[in-house]
C-alpha atoms as a PDB file:
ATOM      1  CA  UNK A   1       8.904   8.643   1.173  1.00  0.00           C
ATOM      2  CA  UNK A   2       7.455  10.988   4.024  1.00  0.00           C
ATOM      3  CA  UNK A   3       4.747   9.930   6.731  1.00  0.00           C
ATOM      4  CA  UNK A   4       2.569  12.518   8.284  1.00  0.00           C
ATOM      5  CA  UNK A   5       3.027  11.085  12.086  1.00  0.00           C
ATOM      6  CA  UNK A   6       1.269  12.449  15.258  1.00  0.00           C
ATOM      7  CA  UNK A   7       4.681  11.797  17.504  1.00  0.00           C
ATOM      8  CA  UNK A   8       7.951  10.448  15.572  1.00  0.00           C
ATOM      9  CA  UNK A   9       7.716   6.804  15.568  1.00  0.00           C
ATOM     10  CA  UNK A  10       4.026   6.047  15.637  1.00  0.00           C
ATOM     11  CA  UNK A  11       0.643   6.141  12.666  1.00  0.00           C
ATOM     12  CA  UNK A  12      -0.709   8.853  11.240  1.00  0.00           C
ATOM     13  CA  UNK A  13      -4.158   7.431  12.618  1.00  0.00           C
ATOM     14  CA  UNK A  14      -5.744   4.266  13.430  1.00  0.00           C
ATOM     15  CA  UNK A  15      -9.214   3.387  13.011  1.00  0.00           C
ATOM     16  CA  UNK A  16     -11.941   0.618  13.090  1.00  0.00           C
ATOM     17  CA  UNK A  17     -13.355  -0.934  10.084  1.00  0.00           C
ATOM     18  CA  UNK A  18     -17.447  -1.957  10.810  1.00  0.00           C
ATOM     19  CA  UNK A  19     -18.306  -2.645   7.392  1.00  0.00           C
ATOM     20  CA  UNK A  20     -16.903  -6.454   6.820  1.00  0.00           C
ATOM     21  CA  UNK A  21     -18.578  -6.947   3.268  1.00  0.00           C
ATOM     22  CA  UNK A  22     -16.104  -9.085   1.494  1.00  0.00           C
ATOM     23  CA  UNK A  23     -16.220  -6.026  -1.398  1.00  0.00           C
ATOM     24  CA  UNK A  24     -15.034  -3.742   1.767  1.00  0.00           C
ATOM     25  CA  UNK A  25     -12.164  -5.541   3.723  1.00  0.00           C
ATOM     26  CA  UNK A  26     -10.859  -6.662  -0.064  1.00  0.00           C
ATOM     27  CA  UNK A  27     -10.365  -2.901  -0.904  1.00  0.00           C
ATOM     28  CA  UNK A  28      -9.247  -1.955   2.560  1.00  0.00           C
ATOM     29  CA  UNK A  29      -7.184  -4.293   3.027  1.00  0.00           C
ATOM     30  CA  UNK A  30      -6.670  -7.021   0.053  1.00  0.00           C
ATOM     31  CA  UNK A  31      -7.177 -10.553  -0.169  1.00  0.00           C
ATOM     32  CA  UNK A  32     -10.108 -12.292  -2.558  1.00  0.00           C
ATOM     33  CA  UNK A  33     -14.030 -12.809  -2.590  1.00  0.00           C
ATOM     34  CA  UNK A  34     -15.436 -15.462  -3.852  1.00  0.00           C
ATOM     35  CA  UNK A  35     -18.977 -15.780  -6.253  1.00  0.00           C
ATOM     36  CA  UNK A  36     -20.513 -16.485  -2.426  1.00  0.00           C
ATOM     37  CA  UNK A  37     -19.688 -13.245  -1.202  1.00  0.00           C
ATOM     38  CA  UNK A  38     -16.994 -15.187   1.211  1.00  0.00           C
ATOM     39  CA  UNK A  39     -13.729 -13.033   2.009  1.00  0.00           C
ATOM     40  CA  UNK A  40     -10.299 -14.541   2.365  1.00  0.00           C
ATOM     41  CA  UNK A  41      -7.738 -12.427   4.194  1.00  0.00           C
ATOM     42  CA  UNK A  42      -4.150 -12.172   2.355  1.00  0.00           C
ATOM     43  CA  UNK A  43      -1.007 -13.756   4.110  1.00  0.00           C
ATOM     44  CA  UNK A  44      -0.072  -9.843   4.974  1.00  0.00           C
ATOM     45  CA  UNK A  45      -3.180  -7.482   6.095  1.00  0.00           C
ATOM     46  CA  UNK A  46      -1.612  -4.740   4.279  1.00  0.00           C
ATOM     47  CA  UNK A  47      -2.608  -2.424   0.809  1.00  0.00           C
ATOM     48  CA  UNK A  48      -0.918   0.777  -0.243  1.00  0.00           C
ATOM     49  CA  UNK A  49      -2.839   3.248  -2.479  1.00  0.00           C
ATOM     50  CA  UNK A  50      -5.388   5.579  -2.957  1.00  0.00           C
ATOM     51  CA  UNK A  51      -7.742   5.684   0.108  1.00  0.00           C
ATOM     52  CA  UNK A  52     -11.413   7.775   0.390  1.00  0.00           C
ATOM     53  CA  UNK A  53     -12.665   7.979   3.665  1.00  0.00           C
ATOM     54  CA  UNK A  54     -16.537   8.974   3.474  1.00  0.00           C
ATOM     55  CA  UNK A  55     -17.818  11.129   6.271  1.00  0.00           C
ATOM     56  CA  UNK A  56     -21.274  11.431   7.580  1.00  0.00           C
ATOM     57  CA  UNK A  57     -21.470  14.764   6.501  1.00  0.00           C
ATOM     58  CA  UNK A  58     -20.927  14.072   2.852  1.00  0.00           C
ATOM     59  CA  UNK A  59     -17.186  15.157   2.358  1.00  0.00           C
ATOM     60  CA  UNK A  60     -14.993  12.847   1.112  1.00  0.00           C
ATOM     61  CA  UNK A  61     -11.032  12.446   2.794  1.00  0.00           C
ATOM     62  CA  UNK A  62      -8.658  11.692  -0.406  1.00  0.00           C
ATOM     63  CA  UNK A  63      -5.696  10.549   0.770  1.00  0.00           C
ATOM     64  CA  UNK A  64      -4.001  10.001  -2.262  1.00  0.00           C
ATOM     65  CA  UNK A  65      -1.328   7.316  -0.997  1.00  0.00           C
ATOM     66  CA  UNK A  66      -1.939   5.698   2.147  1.00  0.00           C
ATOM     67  CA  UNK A  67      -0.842   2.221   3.448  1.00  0.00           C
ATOM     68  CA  UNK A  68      -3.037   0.976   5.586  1.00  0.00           C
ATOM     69  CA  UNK A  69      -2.700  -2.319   7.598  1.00  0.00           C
ATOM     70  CA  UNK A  70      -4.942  -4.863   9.061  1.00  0.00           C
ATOM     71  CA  UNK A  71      -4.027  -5.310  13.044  1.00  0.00           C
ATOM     72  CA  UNK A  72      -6.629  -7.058  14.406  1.00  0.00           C
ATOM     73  CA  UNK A  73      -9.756  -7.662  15.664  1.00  0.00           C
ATOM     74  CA  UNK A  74     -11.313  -5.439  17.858  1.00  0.00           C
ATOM     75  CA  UNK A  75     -14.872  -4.706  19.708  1.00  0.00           C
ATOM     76  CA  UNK A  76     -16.842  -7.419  20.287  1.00  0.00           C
ATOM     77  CA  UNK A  77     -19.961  -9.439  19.451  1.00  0.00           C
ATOM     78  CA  UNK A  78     -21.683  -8.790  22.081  1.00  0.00           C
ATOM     79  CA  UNK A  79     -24.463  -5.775  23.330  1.00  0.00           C
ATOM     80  CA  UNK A  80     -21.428  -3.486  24.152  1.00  0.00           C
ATOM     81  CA  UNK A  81     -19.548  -3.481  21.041  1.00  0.00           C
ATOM     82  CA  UNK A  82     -18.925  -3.890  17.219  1.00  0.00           C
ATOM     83  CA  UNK A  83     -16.643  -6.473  16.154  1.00  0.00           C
ATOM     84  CA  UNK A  84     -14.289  -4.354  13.955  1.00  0.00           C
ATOM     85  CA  UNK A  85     -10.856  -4.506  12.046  1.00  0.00           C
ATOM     86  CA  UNK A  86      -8.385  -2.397  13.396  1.00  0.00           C
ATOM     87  CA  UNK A  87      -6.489  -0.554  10.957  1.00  0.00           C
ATOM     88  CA  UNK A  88      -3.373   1.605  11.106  1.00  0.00           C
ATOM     89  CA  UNK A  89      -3.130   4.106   8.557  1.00  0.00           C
ATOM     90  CA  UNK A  90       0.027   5.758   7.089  1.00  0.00           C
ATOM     91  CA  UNK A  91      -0.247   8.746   4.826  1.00  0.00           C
ATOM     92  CA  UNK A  92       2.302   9.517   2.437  1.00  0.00           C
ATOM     93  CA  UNK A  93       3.070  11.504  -0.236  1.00  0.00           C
ATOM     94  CA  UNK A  94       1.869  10.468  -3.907  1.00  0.00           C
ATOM     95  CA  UNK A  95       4.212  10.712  -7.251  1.00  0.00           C
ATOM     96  CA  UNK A  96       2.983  14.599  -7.512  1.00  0.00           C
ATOM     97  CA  UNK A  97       3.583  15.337  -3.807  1.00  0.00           C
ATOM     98  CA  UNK A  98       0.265  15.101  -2.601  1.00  0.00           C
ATOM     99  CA  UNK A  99      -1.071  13.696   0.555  1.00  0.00           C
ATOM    100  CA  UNK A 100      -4.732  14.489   0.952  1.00  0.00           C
ATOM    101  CA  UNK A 101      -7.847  17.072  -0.429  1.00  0.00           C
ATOM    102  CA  UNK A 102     -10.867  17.048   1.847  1.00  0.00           C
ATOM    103  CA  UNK A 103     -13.350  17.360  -1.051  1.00  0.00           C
ATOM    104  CA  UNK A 104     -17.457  19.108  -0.469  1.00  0.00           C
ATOM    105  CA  UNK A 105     -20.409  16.883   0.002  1.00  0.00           C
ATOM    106  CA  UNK A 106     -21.738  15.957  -3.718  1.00  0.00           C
ATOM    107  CA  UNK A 107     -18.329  16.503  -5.559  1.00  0.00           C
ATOM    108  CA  UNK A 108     -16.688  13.074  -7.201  1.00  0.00           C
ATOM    109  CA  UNK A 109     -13.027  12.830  -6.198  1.00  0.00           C
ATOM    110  CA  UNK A 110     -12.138  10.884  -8.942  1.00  0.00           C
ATOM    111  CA  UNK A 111     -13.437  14.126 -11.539  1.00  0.00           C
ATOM    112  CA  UNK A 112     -13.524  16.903  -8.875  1.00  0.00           C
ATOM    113  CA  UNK A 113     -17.135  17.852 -10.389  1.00  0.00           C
ATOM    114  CA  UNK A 114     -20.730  17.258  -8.742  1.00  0.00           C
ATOM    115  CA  UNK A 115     -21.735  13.145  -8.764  1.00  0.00           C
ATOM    116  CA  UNK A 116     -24.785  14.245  -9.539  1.00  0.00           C
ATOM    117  CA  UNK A 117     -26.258  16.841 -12.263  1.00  0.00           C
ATOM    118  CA  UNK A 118     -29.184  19.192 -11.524  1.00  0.00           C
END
């Protein structure tokens, strides 16, 4: 296994997670929703697989194995911040060797073609 690290020792990247749908923090980060829409964390905030970070400017970040783990809560619920997840995110190589493809506003990672037809 290899891990793209910033300085030996530490994550690739961390990050905040805003978006607490149930649907969202079970993807990112596992555990089960319920038919309420109610999330329930797993014993260990962790999940290793294919990740797609979606960027304001319509590219898509494939990382095509990444573990990423839940640390904690962050921000705040208040007028000066946005209570978050904190994430840690390890990116490592897949079965075929690959880490990540930055792929062009409009084109589907999962079939490399346009989402959408003319």
């Amino acid at each position: 296994m290899a891990t793209i690290t910033s300085n030996p020792g530490k994550k690739a990247f961390t990050g905040n997670l805003i978006d607490m749908s149930a649907e969202n923090l079970v993807n990112t980060i596992g555990g089960s929703k319920d038919d309420q829409g109610n999330w329930e964390p797993p014993e260990k905030w962790e999940k290793t697989g294919v990740m797609d970070i979606v960027c304001d400017s319509g590219h898509t970040i494939r990382l095509y194995k990444a573990k990423v783990t839940g640390n904690d809560f962050g921000g705040g619920v208040n007028s000066q911040g946005v209570l978050s997840v904190q994430l840690n995110i390890e990116v490592m190589k897949d079965e075929d060797g690959k880490r990540m493809k930055i792929f062009a506003p409009g084109i589907d990672p999962e079939t490399g073609k346009p989402s959408e037809e003319p």
